[in-house]
Protein backbone atom coordinates (compact mmCIF):
# COMPACT_ATOMS: atom_id res chain seq x y z
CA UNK A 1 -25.92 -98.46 -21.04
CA UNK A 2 -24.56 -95.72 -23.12
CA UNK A 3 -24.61 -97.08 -26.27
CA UNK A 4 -22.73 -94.39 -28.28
CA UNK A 5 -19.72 -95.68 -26.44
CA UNK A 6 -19.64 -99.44 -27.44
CA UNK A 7 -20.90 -98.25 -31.01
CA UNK A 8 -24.31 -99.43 -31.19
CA UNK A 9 -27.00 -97.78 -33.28
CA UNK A 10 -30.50 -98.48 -32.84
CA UNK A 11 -33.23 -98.23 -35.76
CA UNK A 12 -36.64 -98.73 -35.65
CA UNK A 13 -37.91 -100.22 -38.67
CA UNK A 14 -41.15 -99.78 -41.06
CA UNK A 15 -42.41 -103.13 -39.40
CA UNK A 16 -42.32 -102.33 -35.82
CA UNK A 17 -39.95 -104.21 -34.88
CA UNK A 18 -36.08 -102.62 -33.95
CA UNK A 19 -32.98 -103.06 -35.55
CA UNK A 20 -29.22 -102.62 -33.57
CA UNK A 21 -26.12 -102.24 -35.69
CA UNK A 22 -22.53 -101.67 -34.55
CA UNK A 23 -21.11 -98.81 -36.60
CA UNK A 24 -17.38 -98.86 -36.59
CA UNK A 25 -17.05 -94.77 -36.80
CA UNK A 26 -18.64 -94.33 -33.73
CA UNK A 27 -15.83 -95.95 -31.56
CA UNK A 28 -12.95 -95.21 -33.35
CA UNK A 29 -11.15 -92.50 -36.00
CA UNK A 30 -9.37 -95.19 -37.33
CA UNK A 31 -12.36 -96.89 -38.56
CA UNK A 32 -11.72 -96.20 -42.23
CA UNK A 33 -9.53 -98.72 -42.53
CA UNK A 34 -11.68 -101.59 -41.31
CA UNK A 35 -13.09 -103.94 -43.56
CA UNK A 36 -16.44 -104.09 -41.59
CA UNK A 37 -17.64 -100.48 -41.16
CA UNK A 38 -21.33 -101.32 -40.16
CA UNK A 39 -22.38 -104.53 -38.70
CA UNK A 40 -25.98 -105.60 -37.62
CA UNK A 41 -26.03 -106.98 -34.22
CA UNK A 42 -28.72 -110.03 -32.98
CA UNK A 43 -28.89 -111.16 -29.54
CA UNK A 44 -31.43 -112.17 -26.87
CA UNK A 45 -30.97 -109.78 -24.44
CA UNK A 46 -29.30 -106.54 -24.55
CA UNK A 47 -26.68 -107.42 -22.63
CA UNK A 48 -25.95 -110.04 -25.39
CA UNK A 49 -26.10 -107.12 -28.28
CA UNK A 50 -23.56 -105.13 -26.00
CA UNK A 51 -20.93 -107.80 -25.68
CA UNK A 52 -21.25 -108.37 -29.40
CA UNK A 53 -20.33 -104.76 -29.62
CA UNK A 54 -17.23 -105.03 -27.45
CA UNK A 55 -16.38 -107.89 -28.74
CA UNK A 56 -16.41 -105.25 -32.46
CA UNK A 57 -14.97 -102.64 -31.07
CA UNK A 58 -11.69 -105.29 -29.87
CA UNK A 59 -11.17 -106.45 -33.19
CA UNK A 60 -11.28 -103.21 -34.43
CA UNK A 61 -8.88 -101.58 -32.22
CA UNK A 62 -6.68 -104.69 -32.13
């Protein structure tokens, strides 16, 4: 999965564990204009974080 192309950021954090967030810039130019411009993303699977991230990057290109 690229995930530059469905927006999704990954972060490690101080804990260990890993944080994903979708960032709205990374999909789109337009993205200044959307209320949400950074979203963290939860899901059981990757393949759940990635359709969250489509499912972003929709709304946000409307």
């Amino acid at each position: 999965m690229e995930t530059e192309k469905i927006g999704l950021k990954i972060r490690p954090r101080k804990d260990g564990t890993t944080a994903y967030y979708w960032v709205a810039s990374a999909v789109s130019r337009h993205a200044d204009d959307y209320p949400n411009k950074t979203v963290r993303v939860h899901g059981a699977t990757m393949d759940d974080i990635a359709a969250r991230c489509r499912v972003l990057t929709s709304e946000l290109n409307g």
